[in-house]
Protein backbone atom coordinates (compact mmCIF):
# COMPACT_ATOMS: atom_id res chain seq x y z
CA UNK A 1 202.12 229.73 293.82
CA UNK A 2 203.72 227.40 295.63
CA UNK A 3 201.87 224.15 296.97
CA UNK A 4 202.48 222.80 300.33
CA UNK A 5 202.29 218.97 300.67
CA UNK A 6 202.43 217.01 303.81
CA UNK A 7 203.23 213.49 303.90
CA UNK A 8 201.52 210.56 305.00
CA UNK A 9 203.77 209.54 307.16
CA UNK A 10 204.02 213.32 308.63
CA UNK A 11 200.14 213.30 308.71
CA UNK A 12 200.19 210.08 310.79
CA UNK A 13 202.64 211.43 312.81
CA UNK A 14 200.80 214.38 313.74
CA UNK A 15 197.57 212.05 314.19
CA UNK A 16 199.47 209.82 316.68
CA UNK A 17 200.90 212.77 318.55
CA UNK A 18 197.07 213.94 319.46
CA UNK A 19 197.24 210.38 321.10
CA UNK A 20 196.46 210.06 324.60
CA UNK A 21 199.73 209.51 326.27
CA UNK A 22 199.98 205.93 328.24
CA UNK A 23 203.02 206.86 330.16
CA UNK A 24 202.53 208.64 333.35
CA UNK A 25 206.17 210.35 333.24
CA UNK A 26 208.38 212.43 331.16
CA UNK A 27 205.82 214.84 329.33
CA UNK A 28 208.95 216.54 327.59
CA UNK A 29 208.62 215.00 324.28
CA UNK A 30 205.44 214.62 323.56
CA UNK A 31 205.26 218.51 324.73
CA UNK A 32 207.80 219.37 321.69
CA UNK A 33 205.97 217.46 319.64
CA UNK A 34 202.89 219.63 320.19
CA UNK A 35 204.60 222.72 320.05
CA UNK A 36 206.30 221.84 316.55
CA UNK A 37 202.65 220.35 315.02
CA UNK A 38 201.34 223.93 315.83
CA UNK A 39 204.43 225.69 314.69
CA UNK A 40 203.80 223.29 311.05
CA UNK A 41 200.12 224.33 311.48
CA UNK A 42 200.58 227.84 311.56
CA UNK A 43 204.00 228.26 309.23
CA UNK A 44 201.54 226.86 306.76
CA UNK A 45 198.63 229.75 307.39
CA UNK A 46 201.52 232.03 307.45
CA UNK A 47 203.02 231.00 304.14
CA UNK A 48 199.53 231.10 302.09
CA UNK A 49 199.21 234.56 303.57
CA UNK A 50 202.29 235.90 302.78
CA UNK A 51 202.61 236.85 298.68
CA UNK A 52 205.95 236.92 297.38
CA UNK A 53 205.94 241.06 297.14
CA UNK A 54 203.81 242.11 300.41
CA UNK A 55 205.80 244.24 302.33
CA UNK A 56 205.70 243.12 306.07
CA UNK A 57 206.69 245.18 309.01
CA UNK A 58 210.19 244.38 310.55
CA UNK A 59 209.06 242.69 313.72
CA UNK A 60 207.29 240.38 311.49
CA UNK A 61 210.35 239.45 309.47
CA UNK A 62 212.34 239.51 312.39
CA UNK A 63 209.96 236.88 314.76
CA UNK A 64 210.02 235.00 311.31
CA UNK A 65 213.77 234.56 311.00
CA UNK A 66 214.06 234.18 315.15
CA UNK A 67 211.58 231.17 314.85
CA UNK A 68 213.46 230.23 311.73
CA UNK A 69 217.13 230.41 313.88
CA UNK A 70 215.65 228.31 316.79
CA UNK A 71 214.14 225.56 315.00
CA UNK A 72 217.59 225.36 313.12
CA UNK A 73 219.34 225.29 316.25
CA UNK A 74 217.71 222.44 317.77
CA UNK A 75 217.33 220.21 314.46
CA UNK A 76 220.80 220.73 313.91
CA UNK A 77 221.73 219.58 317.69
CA UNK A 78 219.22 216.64 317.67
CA UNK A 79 220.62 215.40 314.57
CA UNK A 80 223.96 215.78 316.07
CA UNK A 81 222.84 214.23 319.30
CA UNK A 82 220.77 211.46 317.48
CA UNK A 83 224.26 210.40 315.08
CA UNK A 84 226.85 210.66 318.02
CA UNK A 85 224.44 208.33 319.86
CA UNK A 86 224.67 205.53 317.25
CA UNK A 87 228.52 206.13 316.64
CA UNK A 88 228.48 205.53 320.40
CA UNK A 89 226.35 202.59 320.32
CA UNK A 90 228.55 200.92 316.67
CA UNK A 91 231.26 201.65 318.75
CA UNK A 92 230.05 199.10 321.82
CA UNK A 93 229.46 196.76 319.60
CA UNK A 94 232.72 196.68 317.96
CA UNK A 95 234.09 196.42 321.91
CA UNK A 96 231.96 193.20 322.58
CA UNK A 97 233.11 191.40 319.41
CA UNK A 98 236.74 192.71 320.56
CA UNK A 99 235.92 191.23 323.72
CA UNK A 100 234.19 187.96 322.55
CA UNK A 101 237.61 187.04 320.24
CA UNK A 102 239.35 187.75 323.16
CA UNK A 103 237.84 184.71 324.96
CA UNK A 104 237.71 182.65 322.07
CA UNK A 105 240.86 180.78 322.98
């Protein structure tokens, strides 16, 4: 059997989410954040549930591998979001110095 571990830093992370939020706009991402703590919360109930050789109806395999397919979707977008937003942001800094030697006369 396989043992499920979460890290401190994930458990702090989920503590901190259940923080009050101070910010009276933009409720999107700490709304995600919810929703994926309970998706963690209950993948984990599901997976101790679930034995290797239990046979499971096919709507259950087939929610499992939707859920799966979404939260693939958006990590892989995010992460695509989150590194074209730093090539973006190396990039303007490699204009300024441009700029700055430009100047430099």
């Amino acid at each position: 059997m396989t043992i499920i571990t979460i890290t401190e830093d994930a458990k702090q992370e989920l503590e901190v989410s259940q923080e009050p939020r101070k910010e009276p706009h933009d409720h999107e991402g700490r709304m995600a954040k919810g929703e994926i703590r309970n998706t963690i919360k209950n993948s984990l109930v599901l997976y101790k549930l679930i034995g290797k050789d239990d046979e499971l109806p096919g709507w259950v395999s087939s929610y499992i591998s939707l859920a799966n397919d979404y939260i693939n979707s958006v990590t892989q977008f995010m992460t695509e979001d989150k590194i074209s937003r730093e090539e973006d942001s190396e990039e303007g800094m490699d204009d300024e110095e441009e700029s700055e030697e430009q100047f430099d006369d």
